[in-house]
C-alpha atoms as a PDB file:
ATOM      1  CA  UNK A   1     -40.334-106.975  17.780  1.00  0.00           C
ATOM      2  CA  UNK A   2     -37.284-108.083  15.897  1.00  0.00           C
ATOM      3  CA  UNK A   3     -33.787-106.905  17.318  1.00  0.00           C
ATOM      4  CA  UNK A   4     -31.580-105.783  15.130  1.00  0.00           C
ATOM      5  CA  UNK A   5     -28.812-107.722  14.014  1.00  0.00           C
ATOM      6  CA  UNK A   6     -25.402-106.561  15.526  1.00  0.00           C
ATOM      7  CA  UNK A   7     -24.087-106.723  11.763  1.00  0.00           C
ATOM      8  CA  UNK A   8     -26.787-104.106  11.023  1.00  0.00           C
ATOM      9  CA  UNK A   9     -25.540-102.489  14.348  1.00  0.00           C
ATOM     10  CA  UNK A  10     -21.644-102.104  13.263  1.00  0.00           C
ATOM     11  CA  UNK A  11     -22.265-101.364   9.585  1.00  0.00           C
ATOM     12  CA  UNK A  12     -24.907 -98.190  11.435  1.00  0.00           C
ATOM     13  CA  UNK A  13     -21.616 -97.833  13.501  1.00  0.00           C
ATOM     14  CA  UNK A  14     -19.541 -97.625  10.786  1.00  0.00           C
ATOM     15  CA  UNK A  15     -21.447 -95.187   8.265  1.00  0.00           C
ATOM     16  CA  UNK A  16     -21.417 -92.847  11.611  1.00  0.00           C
ATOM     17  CA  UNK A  17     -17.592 -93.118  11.768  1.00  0.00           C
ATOM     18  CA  UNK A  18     -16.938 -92.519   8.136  1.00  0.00           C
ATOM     19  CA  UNK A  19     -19.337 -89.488   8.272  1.00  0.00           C
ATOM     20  CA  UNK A  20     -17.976 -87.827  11.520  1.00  0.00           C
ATOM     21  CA  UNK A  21     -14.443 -88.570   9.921  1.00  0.00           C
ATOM     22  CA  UNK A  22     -15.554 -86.738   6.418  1.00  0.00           C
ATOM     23  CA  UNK A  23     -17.305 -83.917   8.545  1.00  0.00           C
ATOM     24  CA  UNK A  24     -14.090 -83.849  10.727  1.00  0.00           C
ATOM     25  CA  UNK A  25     -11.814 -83.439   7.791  1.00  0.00           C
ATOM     26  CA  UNK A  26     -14.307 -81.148   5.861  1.00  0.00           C
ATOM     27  CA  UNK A  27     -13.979 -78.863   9.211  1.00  0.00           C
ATOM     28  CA  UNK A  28     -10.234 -79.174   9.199  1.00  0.00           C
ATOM     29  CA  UNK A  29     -10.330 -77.718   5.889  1.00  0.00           C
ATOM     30  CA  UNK A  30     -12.946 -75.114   6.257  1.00  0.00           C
ATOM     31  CA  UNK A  31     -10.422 -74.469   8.996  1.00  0.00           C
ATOM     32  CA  UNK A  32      -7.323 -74.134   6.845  1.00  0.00           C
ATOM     33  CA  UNK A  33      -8.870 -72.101   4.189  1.00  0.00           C
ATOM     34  CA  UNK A  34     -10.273 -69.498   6.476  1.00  0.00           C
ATOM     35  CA  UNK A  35      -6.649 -69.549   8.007  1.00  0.00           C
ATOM     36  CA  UNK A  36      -5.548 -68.884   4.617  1.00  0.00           C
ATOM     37  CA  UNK A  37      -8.284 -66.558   3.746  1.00  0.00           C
ATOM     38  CA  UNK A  38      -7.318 -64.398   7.265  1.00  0.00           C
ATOM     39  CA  UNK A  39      -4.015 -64.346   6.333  1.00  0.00           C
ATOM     40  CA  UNK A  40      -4.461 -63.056   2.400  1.00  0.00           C
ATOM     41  CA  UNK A  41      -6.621 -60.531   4.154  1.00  0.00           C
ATOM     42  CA  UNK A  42      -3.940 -59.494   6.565  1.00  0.00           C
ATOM     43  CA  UNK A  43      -1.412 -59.303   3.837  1.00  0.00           C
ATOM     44  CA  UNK A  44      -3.322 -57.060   1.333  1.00  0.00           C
ATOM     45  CA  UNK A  45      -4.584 -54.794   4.948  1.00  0.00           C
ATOM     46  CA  UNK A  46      -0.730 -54.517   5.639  1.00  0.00           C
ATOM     47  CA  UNK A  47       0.532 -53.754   1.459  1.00  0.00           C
ATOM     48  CA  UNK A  48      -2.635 -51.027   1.971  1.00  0.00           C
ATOM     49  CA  UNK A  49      -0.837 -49.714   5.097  1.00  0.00           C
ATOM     50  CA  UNK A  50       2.687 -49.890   2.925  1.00  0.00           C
ATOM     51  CA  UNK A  51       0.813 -48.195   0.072  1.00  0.00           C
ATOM     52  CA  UNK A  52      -0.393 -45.454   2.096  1.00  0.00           C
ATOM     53  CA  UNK A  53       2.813 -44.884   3.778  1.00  0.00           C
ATOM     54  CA  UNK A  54       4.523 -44.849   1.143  1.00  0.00           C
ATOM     55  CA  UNK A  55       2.273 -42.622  -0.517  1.00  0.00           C
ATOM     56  CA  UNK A  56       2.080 -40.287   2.343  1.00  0.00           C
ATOM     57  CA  UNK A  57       6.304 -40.195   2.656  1.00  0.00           C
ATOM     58  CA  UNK A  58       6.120 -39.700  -1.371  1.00  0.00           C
ATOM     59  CA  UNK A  59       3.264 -36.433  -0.922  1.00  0.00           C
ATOM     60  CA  UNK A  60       5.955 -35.398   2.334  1.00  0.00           C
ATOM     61  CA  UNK A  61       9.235 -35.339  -0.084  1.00  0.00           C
ATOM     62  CA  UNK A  62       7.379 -33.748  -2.805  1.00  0.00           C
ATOM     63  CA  UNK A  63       5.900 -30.648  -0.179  1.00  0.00           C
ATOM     64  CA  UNK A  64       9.833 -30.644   1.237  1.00  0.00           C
ATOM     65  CA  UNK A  65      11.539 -30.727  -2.011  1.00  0.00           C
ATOM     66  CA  UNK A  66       9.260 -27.865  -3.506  1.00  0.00           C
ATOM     67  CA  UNK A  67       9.535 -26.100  -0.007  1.00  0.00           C
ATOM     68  CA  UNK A  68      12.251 -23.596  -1.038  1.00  0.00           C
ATOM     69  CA  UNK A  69      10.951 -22.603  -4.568  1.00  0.00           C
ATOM     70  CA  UNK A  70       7.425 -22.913  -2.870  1.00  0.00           C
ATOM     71  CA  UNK A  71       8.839 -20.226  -0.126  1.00  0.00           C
ATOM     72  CA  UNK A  72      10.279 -18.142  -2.852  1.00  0.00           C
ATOM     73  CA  UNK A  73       7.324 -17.655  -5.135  1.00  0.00           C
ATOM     74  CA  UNK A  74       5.132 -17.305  -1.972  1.00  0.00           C
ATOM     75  CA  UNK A  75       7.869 -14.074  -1.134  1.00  0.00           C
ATOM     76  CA  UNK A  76       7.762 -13.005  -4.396  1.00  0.00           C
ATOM     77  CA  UNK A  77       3.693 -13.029  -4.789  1.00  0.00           C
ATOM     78  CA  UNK A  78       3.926 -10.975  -1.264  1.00  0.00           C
ATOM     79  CA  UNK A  79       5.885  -8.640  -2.580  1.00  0.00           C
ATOM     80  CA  UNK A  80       3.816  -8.688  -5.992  1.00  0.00           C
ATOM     81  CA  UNK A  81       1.015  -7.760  -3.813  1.00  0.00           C
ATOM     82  CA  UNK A  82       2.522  -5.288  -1.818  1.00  0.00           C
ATOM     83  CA  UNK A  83       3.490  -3.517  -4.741  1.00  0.00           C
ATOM     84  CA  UNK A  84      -0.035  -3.669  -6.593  1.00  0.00           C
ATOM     85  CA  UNK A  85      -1.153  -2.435  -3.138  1.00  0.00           C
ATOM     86  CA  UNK A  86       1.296   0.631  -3.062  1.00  0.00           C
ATOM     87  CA  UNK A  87       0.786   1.384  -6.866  1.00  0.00           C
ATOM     88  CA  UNK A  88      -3.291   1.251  -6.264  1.00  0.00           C
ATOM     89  CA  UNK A  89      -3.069   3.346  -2.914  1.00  0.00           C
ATOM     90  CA  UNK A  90      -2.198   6.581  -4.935  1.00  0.00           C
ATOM     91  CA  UNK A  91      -4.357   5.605  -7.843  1.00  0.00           C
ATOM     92  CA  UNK A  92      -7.367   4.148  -6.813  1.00  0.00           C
ATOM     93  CA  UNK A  93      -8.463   4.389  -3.188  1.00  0.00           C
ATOM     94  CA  UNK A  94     -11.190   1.446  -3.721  1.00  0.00           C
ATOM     95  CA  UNK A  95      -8.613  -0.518  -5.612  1.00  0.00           C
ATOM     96  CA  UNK A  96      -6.018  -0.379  -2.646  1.00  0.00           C
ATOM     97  CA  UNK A  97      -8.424  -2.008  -0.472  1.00  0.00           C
ATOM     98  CA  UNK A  98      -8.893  -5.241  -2.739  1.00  0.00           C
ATOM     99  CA  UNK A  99      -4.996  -4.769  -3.533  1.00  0.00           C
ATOM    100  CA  UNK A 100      -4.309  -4.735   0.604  1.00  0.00           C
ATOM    101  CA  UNK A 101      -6.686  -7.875   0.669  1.00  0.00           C
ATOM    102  CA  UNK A 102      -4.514  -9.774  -1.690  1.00  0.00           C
ATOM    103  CA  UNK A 103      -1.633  -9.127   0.053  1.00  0.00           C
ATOM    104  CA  UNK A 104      -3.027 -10.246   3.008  1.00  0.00           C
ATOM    105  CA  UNK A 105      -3.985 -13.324   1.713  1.00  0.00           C
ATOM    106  CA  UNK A 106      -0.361 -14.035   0.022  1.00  0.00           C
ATOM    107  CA  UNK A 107       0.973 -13.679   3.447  1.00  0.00           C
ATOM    108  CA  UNK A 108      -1.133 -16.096   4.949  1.00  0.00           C
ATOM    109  CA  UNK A 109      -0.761 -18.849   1.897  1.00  0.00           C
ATOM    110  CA  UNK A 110       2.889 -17.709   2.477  1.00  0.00           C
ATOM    111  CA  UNK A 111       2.697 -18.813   6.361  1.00  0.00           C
ATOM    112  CA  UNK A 112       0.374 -21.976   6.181  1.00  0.00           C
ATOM    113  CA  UNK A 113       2.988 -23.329   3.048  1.00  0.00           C
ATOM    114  CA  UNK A 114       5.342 -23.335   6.152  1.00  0.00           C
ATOM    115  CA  UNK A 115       3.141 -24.864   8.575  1.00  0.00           C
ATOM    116  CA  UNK A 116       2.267 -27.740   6.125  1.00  0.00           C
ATOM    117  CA  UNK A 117       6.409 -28.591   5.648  1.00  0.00           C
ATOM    118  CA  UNK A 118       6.506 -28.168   9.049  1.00  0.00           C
ATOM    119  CA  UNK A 119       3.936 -30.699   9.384  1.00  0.00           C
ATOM    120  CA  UNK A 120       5.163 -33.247   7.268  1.00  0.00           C
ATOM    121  CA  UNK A 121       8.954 -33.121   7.818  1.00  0.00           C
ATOM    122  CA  UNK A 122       8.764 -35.322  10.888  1.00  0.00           C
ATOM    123  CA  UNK A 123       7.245 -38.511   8.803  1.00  0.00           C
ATOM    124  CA  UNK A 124      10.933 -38.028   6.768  1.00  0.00           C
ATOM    125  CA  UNK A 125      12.558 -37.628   9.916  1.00  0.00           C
ATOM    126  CA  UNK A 126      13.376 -34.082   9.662  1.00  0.00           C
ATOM    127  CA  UNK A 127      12.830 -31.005  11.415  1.00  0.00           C
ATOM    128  CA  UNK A 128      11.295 -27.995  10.883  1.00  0.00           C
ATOM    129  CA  UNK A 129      11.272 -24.821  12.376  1.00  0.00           C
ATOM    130  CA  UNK A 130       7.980 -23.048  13.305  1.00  0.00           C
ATOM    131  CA  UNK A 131       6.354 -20.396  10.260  1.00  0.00           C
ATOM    132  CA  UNK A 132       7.510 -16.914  10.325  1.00  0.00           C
ATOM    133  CA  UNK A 133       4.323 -14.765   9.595  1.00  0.00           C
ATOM    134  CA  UNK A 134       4.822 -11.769   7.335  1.00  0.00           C
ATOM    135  CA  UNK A 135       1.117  -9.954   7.737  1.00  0.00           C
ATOM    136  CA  UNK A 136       1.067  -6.665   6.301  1.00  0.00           C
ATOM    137  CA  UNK A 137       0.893  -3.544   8.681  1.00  0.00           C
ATOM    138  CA  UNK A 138      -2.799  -2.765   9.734  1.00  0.00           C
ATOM    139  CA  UNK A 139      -4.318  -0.709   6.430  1.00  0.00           C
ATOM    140  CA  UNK A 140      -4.035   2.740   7.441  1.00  0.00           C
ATOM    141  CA  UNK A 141       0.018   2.246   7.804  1.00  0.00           C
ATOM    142  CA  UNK A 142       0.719   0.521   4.772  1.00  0.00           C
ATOM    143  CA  UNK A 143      -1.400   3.209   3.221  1.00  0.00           C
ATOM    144  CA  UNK A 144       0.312   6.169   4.708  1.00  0.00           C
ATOM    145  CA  UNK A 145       3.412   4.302   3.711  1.00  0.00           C
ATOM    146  CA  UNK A 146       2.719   3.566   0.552  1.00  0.00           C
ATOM    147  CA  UNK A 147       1.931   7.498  -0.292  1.00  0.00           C
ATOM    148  CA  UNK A 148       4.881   8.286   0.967  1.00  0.00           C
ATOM    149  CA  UNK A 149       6.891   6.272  -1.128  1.00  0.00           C
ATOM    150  CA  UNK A 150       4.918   7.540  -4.094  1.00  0.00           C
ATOM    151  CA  UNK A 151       5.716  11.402  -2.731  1.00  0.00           C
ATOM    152  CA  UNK A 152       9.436  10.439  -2.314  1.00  0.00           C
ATOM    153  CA  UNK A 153       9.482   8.957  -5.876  1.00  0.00           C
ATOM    154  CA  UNK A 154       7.550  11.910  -7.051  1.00  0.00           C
ATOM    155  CA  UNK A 155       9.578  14.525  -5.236  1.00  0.00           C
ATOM    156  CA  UNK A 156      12.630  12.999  -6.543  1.00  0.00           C
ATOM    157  CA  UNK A 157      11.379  12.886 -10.429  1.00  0.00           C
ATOM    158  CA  UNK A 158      10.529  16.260 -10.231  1.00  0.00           C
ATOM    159  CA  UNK A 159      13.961  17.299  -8.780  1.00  0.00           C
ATOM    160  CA  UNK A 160      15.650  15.669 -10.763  1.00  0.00           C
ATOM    161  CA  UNK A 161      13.284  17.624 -13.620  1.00  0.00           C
ATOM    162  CA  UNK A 162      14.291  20.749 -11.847  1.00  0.00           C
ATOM    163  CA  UNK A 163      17.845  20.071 -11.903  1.00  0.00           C
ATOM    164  CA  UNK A 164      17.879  19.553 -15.623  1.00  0.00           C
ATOM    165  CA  UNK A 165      16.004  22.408 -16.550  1.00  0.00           C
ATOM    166  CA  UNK A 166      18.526  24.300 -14.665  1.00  0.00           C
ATOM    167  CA  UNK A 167      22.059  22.615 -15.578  1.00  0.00           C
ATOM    168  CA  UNK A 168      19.998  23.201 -19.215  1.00  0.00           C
ATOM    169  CA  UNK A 169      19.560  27.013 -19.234  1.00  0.00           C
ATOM    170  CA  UNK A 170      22.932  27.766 -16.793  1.00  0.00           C
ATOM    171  CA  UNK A 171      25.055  25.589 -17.857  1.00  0.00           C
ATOM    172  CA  UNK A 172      26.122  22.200 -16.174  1.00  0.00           C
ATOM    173  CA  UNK A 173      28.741  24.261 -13.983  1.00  0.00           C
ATOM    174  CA  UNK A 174      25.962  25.654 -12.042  1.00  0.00           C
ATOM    175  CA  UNK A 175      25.778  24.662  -8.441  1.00  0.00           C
ATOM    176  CA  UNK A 176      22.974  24.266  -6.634  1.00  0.00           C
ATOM    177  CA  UNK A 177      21.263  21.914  -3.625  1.00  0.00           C
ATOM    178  CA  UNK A 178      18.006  20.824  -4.287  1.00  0.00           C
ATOM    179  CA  UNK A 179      18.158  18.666  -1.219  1.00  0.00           C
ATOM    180  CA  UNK A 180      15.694  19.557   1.685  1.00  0.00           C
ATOM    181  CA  UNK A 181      14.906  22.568  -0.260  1.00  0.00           C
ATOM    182  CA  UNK A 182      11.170  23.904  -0.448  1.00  0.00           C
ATOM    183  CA  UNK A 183       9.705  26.912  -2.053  1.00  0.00           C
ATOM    184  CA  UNK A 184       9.321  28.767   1.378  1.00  0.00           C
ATOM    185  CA  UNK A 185      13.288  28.908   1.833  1.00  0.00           C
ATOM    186  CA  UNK A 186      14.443  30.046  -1.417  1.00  0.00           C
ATOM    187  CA  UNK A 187      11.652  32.954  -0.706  1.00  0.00           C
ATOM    188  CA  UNK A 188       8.718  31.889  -3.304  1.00  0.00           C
ATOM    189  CA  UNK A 189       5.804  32.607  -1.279  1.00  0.00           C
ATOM    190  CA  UNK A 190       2.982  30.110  -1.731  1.00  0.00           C
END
């Protein structure tokens, strides 16, 4: 057996140095570029967070700044329906119901447009007051209502035809109250 020569042994020692030193420094730098790497990941994770802030603030100031024209054309379609609902009520029995339906369902798209301002006025830092529900009456009384505004529209036309077709053939000096009158009590028997 032939020992090796320590020249052999220190050049061996050597080439192990030199490689633990380039291993070493290629560590150190798979290091610093996963450092970097972490940190262009947290960057772009906290511009997505900005992003969707910002994007969630812009949606907020755009459902507040349409709130009160929002809130007005939800009133108005309320009304729209309420009307369609009164109109069909002395027209068209089945039509009423899908009328009172619509109505119903304006007020609640009228109620939930408040509870989403309401909702999103805190992330602009302001405040909102709760929804104010305006749910038609239950059928039947929006109904009887409804026919009685059409009666007291009616009743009114026709007095009013009444009263011309009197001032017409006695003269417009002719006095008369048409008010709470009925045929009973000016002694027309029905």
């Amino acid at each position: 057996m032939t020992r090796p020569s320590s020249t052999s042994q220190t050049g061996d020692l050597e080439r192990e140095m030199r490689e633990a030193e380039e291993a070493q420094a290629e560590a150190e730098a798979a290091l610093k570029r996963a450092a970097m790497a972490r940190a262009e990941a947290e960057a772009a994770q906290r511009r997505a967070r900005e992003e969707q802030e910002a994007s969630r603030r812009a949606w907020a100031q755009g459902v507040v700044d349409a709130y009160d024209s929002d809130l007005a054309a939800a009133e108005t379609a309320i009304r729209d329906a309420s009307d369609r609902f009164a109109d069909a009520a002395v027209r068209d029995i089945s039509a009423a119901v899908t009328a009172y339906m619509e109505w119903a369902e304006a007020s609640l798209r009228h109620y939930t447009l408040q509870v989403r301002a309401a909702t999103v006025a805190p992330l602009l830092d302001l405040e909102a007051t709760p929804g104010e529900r305006l749910n038609p009456p239950p059928f039947s009384q929006a109904l009887d209502a409804a026919i009685e505004l059409h009666v007291a529209a009616l009743s009114g036309r026709i007095r009013d035809e009444v009263a011309d077709e009197i001032r017409t053939r006695l003269g417009d000096n002719t006095q008369f109250d048409l008010e709470g009158t009925s045929l009973s009590n000016i002694g027309i028997e029905q």
